[in-house]
Protein backbone atom coordinates (compact mmCIF):
# COMPACT_ATOMS: atom_id res chain seq x y z
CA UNK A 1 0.27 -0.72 13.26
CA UNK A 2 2.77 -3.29 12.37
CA UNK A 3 6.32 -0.93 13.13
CA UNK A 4 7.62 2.10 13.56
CA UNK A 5 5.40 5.48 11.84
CA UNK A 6 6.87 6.26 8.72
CA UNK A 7 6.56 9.70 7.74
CA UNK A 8 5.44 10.94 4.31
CA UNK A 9 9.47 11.53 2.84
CA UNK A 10 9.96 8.26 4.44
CA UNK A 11 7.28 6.75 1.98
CA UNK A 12 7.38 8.72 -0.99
CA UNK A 13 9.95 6.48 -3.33
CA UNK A 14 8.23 3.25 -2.54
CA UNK A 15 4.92 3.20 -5.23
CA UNK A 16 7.14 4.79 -7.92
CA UNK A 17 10.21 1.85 -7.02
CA UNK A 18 7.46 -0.94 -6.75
CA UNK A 19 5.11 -0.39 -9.50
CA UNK A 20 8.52 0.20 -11.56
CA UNK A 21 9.46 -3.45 -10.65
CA UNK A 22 5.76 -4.44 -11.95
CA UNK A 23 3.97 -4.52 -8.14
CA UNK A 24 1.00 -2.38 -7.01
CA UNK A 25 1.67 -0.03 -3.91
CA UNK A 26 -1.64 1.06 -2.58
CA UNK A 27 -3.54 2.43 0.73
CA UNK A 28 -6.20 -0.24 2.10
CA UNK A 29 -9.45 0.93 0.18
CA UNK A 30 -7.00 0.65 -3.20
CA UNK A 31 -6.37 3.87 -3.58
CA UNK A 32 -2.84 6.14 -3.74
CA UNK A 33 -0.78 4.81 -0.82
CA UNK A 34 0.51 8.59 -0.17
CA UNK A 35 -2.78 9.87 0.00
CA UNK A 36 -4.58 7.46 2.21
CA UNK A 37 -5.11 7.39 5.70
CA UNK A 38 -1.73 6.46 6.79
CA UNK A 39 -1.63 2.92 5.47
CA UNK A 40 0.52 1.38 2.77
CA UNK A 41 -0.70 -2.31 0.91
CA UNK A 42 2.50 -3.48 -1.07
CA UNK A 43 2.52 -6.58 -3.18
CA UNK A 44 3.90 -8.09 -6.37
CA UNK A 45 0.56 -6.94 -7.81
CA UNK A 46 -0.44 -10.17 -8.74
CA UNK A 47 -3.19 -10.71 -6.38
CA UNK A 48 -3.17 -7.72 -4.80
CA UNK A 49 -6.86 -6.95 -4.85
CA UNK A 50 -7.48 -10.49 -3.00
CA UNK A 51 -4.90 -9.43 -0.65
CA UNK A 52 -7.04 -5.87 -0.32
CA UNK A 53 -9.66 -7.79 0.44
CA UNK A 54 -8.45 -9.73 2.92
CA UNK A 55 -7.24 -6.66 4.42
CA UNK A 56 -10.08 -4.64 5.06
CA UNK A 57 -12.00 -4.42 8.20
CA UNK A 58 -15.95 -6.20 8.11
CA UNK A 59 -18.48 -3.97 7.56
């Protein structure tokens, strides 16, 4: 983990405030970042699925 746990009131604003500014707020397979498994993906959307890509572990 890269800081401190954030818990799910913690993270709840963030997709609706980033996708609002025109980014994509995801979990690491792409999917809703408050339903995942604890992980959050946040970028200006442009390449975003590059940078999910990057992200995921081999296999």
């Amino acid at each position: 983990m890269a800081g401190s746990e954030l818990g799910y009131e913690d993270l709840a604003p963030m997709p609706v405030l980033v996708e609002e500014a025109g980014g994509r707020a995801t979990d690491l397979s792409g999917g809703p970042s408050l339903s995942g498994p604890d992980t959050a993906v946040v970028s200006t959307g442009r390449f975003h699925d590059e940078l999910l890509g990057l992200l995921r572990p081999p296999g």
